[in-house]
Protein backbone atom coordinates (compact mmCIF):
# COMPACT_ATOMS: atom_id res chain seq x y z
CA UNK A 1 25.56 15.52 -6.09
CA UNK A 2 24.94 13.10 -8.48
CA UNK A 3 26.95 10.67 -6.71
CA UNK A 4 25.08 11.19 -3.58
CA UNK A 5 21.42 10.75 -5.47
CA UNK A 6 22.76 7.43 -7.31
CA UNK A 7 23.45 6.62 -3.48
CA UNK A 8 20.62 7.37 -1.88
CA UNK A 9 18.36 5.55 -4.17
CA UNK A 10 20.15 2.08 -3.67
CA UNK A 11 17.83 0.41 -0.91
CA UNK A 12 19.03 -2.80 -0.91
CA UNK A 13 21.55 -5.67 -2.46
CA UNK A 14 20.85 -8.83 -2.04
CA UNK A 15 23.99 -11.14 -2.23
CA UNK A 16 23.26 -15.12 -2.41
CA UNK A 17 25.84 -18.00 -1.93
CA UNK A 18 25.28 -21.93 -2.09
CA UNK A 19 26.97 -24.51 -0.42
CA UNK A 20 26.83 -28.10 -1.34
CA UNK A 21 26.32 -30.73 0.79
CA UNK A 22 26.35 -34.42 -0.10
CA UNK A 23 23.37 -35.78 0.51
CA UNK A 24 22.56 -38.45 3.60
CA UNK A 25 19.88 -40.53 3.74
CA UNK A 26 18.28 -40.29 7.00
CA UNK A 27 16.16 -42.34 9.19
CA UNK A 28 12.03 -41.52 8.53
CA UNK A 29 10.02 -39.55 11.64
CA UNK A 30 6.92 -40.89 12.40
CA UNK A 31 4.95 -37.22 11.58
CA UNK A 32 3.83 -35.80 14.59
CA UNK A 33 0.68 -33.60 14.98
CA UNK A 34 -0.42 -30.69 17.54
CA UNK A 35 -3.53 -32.66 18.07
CA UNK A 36 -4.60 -36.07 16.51
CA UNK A 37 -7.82 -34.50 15.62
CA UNK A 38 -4.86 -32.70 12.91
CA UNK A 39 -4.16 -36.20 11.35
CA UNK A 40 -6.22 -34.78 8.78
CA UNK A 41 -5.19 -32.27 6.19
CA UNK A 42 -8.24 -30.16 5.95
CA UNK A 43 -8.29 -29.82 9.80
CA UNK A 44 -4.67 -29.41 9.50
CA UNK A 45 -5.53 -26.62 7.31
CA UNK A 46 -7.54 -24.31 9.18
CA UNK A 47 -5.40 -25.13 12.63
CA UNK A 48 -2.26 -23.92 10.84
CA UNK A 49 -4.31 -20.76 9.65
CA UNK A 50 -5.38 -20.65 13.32
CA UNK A 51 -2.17 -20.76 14.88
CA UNK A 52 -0.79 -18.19 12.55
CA UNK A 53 -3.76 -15.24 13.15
CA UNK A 54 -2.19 -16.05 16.86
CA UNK A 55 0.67 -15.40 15.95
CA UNK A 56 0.33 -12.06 13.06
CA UNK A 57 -3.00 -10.72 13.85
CA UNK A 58 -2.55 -7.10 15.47
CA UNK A 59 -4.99 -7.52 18.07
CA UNK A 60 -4.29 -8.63 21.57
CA UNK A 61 -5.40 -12.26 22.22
CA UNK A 62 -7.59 -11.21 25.36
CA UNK A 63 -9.64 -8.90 22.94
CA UNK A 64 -10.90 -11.59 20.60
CA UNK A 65 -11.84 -15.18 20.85
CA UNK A 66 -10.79 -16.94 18.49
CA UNK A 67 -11.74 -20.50 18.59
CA UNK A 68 -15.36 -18.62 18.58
CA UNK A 69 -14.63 -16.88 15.73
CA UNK A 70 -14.31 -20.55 13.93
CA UNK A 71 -17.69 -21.86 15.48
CA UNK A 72 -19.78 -19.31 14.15
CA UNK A 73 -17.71 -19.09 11.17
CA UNK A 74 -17.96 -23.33 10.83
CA UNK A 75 -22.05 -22.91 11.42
CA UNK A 76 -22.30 -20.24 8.79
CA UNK A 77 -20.24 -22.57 5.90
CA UNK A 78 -21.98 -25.70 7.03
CA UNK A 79 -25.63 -24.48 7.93
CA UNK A 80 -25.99 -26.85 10.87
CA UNK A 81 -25.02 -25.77 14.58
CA UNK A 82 -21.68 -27.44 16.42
CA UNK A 83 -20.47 -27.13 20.03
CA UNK A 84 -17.49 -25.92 21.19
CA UNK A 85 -16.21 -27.19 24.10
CA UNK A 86 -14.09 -24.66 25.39
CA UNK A 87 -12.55 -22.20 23.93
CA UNK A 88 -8.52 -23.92 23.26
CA UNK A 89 -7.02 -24.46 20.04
CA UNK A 90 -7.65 -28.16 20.80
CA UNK A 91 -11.29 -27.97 21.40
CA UNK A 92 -11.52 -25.99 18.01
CA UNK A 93 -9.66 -28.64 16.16
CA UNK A 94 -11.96 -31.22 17.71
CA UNK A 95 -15.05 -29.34 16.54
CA UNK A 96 -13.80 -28.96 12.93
CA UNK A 97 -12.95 -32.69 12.44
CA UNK A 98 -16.55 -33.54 13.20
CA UNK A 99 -17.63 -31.10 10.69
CA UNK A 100 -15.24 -32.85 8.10
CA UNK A 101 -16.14 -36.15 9.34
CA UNK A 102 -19.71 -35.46 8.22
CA UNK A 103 -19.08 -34.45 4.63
CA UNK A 104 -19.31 -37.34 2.43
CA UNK A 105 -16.69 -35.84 -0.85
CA UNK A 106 -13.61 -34.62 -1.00
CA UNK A 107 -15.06 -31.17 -2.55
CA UNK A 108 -17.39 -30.75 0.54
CA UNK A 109 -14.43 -31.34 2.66
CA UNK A 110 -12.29 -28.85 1.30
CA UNK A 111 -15.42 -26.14 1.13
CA UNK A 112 -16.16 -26.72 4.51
CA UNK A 113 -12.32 -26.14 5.93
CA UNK A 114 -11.64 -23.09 3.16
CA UNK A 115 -15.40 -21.41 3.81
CA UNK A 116 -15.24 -21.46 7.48
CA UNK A 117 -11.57 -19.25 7.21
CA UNK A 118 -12.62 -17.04 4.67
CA UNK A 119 -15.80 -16.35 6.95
CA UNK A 120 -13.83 -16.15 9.92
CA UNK A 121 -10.58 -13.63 8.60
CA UNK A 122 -13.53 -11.57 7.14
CA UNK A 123 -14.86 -10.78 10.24
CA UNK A 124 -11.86 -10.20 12.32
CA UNK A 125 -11.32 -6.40 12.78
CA UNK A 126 -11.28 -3.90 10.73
CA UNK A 127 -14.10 -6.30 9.30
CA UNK A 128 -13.38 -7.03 5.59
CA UNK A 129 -9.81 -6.15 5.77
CA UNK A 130 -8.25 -9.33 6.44
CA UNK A 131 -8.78 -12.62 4.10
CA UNK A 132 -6.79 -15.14 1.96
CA UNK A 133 -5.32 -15.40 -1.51
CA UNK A 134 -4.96 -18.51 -3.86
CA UNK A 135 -1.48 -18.05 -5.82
CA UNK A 136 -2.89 -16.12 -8.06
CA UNK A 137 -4.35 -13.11 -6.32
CA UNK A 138 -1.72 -12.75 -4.61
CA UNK A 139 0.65 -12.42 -7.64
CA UNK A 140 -2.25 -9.89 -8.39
CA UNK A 141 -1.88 -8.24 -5.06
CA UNK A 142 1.95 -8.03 -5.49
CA UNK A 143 1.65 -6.67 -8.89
CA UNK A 144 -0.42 -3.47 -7.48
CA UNK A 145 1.38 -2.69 -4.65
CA UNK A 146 4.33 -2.95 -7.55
CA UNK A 147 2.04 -0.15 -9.83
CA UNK A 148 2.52 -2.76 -12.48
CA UNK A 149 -1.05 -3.76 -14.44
CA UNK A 150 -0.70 -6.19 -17.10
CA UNK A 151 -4.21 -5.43 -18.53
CA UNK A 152 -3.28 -1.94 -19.60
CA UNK A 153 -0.78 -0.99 -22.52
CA UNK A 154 -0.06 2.92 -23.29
CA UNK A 155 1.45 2.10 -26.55
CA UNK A 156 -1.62 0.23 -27.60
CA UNK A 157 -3.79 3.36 -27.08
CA UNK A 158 -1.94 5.45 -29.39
CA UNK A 159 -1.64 2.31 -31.86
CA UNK A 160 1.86 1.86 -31.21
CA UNK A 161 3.95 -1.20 -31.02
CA UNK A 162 6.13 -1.22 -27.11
CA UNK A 163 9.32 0.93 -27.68
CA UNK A 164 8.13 3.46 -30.04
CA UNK A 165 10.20 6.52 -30.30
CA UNK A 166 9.20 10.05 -28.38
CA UNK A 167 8.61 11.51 -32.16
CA UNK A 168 6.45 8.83 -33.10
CA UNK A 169 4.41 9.27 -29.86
CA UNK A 170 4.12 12.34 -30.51
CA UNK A 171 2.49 11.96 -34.15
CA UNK A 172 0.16 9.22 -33.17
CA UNK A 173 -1.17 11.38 -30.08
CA UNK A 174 -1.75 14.60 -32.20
CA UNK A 175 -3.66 12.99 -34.60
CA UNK A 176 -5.69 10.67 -32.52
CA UNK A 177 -6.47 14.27 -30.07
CA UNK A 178 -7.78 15.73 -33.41
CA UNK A 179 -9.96 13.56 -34.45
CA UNK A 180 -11.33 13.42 -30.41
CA UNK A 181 -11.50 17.47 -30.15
CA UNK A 182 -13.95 16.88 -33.31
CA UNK A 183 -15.58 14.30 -31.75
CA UNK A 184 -18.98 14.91 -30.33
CA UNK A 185 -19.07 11.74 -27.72
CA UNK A 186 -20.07 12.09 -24.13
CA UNK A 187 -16.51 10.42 -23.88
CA UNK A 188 -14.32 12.14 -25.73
CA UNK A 189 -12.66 14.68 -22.99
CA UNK A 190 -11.96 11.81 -21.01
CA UNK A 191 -10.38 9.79 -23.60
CA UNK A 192 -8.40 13.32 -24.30
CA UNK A 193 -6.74 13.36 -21.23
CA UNK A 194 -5.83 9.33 -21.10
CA UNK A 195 -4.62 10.49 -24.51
CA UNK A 196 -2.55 13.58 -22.96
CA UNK A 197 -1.04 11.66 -19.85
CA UNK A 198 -0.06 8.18 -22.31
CA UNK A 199 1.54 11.13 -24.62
CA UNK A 200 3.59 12.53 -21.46
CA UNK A 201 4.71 9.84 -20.09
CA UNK A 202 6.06 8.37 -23.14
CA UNK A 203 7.69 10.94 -24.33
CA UNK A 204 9.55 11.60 -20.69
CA UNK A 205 12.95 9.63 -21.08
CA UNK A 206 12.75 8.71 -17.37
CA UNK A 207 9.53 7.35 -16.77
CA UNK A 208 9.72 6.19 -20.84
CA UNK A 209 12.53 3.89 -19.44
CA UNK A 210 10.47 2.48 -16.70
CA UNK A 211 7.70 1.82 -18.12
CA UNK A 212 9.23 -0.27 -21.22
CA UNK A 213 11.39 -2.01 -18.56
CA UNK A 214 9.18 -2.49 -16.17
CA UNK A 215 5.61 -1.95 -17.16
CA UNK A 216 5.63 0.70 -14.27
CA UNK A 217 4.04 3.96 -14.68
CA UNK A 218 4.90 7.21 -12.90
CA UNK A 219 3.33 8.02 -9.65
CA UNK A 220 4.72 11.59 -8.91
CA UNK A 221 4.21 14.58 -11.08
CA UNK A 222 6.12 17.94 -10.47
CA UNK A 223 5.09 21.57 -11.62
CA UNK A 224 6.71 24.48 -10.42
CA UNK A 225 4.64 27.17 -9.17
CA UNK A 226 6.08 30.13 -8.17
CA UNK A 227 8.76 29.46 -5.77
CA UNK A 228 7.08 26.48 -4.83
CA UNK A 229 7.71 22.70 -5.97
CA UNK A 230 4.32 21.48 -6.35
CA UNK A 231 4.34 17.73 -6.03
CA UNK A 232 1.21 15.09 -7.10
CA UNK A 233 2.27 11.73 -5.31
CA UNK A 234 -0.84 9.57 -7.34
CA UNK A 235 0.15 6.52 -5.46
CA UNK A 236 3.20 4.84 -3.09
CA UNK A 237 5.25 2.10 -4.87
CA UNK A 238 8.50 0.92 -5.29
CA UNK A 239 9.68 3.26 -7.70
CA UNK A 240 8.28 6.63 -5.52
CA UNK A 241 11.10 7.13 -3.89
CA UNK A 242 13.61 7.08 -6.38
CA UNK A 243 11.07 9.45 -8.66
CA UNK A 244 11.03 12.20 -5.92
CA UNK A 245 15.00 12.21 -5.68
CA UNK A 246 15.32 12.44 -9.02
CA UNK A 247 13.11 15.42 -9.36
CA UNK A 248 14.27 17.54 -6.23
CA UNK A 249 17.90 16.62 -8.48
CA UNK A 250 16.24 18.30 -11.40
CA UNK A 251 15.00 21.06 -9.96
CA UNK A 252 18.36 21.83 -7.86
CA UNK A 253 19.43 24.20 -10.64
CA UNK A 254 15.81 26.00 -10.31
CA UNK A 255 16.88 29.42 -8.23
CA UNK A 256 14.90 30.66 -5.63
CA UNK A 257 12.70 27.16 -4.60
CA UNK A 258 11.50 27.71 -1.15
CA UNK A 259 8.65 25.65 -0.29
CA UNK A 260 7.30 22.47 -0.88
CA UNK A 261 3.55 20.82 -1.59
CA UNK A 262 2.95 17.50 -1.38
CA UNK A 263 -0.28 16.54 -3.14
CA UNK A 264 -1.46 12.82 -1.51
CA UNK A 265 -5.31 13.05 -2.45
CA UNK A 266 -6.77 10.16 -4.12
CA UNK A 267 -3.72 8.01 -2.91
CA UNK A 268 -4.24 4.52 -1.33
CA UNK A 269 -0.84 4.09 0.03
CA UNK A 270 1.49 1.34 -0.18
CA UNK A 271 4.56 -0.35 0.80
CA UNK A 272 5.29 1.17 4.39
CA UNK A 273 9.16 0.79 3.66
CA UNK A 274 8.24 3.96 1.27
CA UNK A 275 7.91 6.22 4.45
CA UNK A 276 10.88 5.33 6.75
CA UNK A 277 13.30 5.85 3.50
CA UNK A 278 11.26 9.14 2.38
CA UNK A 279 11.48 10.94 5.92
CA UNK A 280 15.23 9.70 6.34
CA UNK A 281 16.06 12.51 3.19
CA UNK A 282 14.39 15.26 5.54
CA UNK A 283 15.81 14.13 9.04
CA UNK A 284 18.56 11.72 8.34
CA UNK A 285 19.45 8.12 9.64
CA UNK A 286 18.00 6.35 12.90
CA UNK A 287 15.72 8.98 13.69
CA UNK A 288 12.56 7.91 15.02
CA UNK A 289 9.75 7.98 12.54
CA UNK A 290 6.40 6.45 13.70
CA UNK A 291 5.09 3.23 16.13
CA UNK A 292 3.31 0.40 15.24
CA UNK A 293 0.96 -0.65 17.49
CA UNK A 294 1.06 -4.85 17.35
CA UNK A 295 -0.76 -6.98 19.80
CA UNK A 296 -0.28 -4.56 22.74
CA UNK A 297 3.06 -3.40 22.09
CA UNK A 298 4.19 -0.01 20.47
CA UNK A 299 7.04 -0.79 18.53
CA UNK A 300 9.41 2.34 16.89
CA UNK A 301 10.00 2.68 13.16
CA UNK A 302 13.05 4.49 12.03
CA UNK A 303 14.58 6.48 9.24
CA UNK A 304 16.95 4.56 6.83
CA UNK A 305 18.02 7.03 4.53
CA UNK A 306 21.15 9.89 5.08
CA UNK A 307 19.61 13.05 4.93
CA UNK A 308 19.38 14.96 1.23
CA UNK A 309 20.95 18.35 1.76
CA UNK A 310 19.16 19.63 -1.49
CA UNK A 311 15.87 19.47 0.96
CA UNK A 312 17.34 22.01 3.02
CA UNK A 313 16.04 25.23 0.87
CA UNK A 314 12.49 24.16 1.09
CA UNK A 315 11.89 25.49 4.79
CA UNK A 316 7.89 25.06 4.78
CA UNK A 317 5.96 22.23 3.20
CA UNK A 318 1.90 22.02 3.09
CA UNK A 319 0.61 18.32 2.59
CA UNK A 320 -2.83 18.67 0.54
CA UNK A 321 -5.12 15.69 1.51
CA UNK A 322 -8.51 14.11 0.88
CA UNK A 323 -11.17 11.39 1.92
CA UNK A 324 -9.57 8.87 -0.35
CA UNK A 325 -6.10 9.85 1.36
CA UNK A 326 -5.32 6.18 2.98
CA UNK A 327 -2.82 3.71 4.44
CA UNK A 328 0.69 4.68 3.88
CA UNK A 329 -0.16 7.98 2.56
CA UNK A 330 -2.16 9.40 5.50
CA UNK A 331 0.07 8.04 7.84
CA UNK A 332 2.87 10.33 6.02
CA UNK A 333 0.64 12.93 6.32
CA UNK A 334 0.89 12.36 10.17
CA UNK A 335 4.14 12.16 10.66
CA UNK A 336 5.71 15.29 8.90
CA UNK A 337 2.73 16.69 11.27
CA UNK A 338 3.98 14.89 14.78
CA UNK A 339 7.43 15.95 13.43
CA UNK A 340 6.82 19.40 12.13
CA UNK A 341 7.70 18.97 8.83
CA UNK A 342 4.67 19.89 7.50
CA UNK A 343 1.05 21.29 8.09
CA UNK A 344 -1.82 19.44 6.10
CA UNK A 345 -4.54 21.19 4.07
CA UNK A 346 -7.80 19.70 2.70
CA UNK A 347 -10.06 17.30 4.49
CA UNK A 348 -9.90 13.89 6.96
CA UNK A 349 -8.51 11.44 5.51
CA UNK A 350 -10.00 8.30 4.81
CA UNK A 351 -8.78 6.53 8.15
CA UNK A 352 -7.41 3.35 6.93
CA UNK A 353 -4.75 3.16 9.63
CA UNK A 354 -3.78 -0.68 8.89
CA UNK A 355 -0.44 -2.24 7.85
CA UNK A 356 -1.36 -5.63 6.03
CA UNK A 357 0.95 -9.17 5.34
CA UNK A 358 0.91 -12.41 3.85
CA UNK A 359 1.80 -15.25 5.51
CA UNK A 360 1.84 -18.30 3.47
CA UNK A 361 0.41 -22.08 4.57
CA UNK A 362 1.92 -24.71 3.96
CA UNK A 363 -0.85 -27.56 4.68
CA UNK A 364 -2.18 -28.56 0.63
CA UNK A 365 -6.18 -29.17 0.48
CA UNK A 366 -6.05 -28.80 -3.14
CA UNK A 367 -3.32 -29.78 -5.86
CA UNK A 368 -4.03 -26.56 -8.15
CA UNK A 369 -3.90 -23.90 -5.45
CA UNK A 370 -1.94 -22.98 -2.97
CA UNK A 371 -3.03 -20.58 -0.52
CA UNK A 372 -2.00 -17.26 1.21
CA UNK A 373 -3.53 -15.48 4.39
CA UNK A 374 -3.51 -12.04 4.23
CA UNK A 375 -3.78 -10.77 7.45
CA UNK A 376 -3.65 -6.68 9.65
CA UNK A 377 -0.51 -7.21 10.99
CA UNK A 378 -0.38 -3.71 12.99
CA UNK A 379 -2.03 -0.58 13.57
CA UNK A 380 -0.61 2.74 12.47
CA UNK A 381 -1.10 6.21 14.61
CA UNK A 382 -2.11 9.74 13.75
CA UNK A 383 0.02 12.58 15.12
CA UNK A 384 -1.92 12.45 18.77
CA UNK A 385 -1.06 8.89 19.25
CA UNK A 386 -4.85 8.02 18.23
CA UNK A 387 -5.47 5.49 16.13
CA UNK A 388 -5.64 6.11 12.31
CA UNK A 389 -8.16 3.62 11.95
CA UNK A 390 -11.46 4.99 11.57
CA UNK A 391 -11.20 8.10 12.08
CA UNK A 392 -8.07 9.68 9.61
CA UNK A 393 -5.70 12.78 10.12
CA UNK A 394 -7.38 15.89 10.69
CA UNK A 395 -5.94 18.53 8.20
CA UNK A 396 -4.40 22.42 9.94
CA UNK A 397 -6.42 24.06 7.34
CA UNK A 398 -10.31 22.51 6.12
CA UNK A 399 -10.79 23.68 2.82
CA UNK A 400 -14.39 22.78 3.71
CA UNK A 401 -14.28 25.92 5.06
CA UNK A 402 -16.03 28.77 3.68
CA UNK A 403 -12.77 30.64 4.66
CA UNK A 404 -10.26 28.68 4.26
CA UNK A 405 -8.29 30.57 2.12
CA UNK A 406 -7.85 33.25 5.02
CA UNK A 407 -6.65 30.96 7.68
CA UNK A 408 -4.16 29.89 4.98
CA UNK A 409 -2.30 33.04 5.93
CA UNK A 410 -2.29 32.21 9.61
CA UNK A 411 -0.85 28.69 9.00
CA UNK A 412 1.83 29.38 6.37
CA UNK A 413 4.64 31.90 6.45
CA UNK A 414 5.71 31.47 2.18
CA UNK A 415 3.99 34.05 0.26
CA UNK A 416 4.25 31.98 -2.74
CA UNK A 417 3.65 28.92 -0.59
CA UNK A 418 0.39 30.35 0.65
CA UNK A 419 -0.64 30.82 -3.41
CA UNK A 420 0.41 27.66 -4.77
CA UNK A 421 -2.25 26.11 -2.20
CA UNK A 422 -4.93 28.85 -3.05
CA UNK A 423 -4.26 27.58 -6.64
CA UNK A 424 -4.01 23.84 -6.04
CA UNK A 425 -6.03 22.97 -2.74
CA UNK A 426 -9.28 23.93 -4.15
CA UNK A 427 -9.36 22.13 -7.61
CA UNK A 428 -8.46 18.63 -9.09
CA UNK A 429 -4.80 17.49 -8.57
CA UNK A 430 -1.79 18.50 -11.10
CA UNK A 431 -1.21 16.10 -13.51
């Protein structure tokens, strides 16, 4: 079985070769352009952003226009009022060269051509959700889809140097949580349970090991209760996966598991790669998992991963959800629904149903930066083919509800299931 885990969690390898070619020198190409108005680079700019929202944005081109998009956006950086002649990519380029034309600096000329896309990605649907990234934020973006953040250090709240050993965690946290449980600041519980998780996860060989490798702190925390694996999924990243494998291998010497909750409140999501490899341990290989829904197309998603047989004992599984459920969480949430996998407890979730991408440019208006857009690439679905957007996954059992803990019993077959929710459902997640 180990075997088979230590399989299941390699997703990928990458294998790179070079060949070497002498190098000819060939005649120059006069550089052509899609429209001479494109001769210059800030125009060039915002047609190459143009042509790529074309190209990436989820929405069908008859449901937005968007050379108008740029005219109002180009009237809103500038402050004066342009016309557009019709609405073609070469009318919009026309329109945006006379803006440059008219701005006397270099600075104004770059303002003008980066202000009018950041106006007009911003209010592309879902409005706010689309925009663009200097080098910089996206490294930034990268880093916290990655769960990585470089402005926190565990050791350095318990006064440790990196790599400190499990006992002297251990020392440093008991006496800092004595001198906090004397403490009479408004603070001090809070700081007592930073203080408790640093302590746990340091001291935890396994996510110890990540987090000195890779700054990476866990995202899943397991409790048994009863005969019920109790799962708190805090957030989706690239090490998720591999964390819930390794603890259903952990637990496969627990007797008598048989059920399963998966605790998503309070998650944003993540990488949507998470959620065809996760369902592929509960169904197996090429199985269909969920659509996309991309400029008027539906387009299938399936499983990657072999199914896990040490799943199989955990015949029901309750997701627990929230209003801060989002993304590539609540989109889990409805597909181990559409599937029946799973029945969800707790509330809507938030209803941010969008699948988001970068897509570099290559066109330079300043030296320093270079510039990403980030754009809603698709459109995810809840288990009745609606769209997630807007208006979430509706949980089996509200625990809004004055009685939800009855219709618990309606919903769920697992005695101890049906506890381990009264128990958990109701109250903060398990940490």
């Amino acid at each position: 079985m180990k075997k088979y885990l230590l399989y299941i969690l390699v997703l990928g390898v990458v294998v790179t070769g070079g060949i070497y070619f002498k190098k000819q020198k060939l005649p120059e190409k006069a550089v052509v352009y899609k429209t001479t108005f494109e001769s210059d680079e800030y125009v060039r700019f915002d047609m190459e952003a143009y042509d790529s929202i074309l190209q990436n944005y989820w929405a069908p081109h008859s449901q937005y226009d968007l050379a108008n998009f740029f005219k109002l956006a180009l009237e809103k950086a500038s402050g004066k009022t342009y016309t557009l002649a019709s609405s073609t990519r070469e009318a919009t380029a026309e329109m945006l060269s006379m803006a440059i034309k008219e701005a006397t600096t270099t600075e104004a000329k770059k303002n003008i051509a980066l202000n009018t896309l950041i106006v007009t990605l911003y209010n592309l649907q879902p409005i706010g959700r689309n925009g663009i990234l200097s080098t910089q934020e996206e490294t930034a973006l990268r880093q916290n889809v990655a769960n990585i953040d470089t402005t926190k250090n565990l050791y350095q709240n318990l006064g440790l140097e990196k790599g400190a050993t499990a006992e002297e965690v251990i020392k440093a946290f008991e006496k800092k949580d004595s001198e906090l449980k004397a403490s009479t600041s408004p603070t001090a519980k809070a700081e007592r349970e930073q203080l408790a998780y640093t302590k746990n996860v340091l001291t935890n060989p396994q996510s110890k090991t990540l987090y000195d490798q890779a700054g990476v702190e866990p995202t899943i925390f397991v409790h048994k209760l009863g005969n019920t694996l109790y799962f708190y999924i805090s957030k989706i990243s690239p090490t998720t996966f591999g964390e819930f494998a390794i603890a259903i291998d952990n637990a496969s010497t627990t007797q008598n598991l048989n059920s399963m909750i998966l605790d998503v409140r309070g998650n944003v999501g993540g990488s949507l790669d998470f959620l065809q490899n996760f369902l592929g341990l509960f169904v197996g290989p090429n199985q269909y998992a969920f659509d996309l829904f991309h400029q008027g197309d539906y387009q299938v998603q399936r499983t990657v991963q072999p199914k896990y047989p040490l799943l199989d004992r955990y015949k029901e599984i309750a997701i627990i959800t929230d209003n801060m459920t989002q993304s590539t969480a609540e989109l889990t949430a409805a597909t181990f629904k559409r599937l029946h996998l799973a029945k969800t407890v707790g509330t809507n979730t938030r209803g941010w149903g969008t699948v988001e991408n970068t897509y570099p440019l290559n066109t330079a208006i300043d030296p320093k930066v270079k510039y990403t857009l980030l754009l809603v690439n698709s459109i995810t679905l809840r288990d009745d083919n609606q769209s997630i957007e807007g208006l979430g996954v509706d949980p089996d059992v509200r625990t809004t509800d004055k009685t939800w803990k009855n219709k618990l019993i309606s919903t769920f077959n697992t005695t101890s299931l049906i506890d381990a929710l009264k128990q958990t459902a109701g109250s903060a997640p398990l940490k």
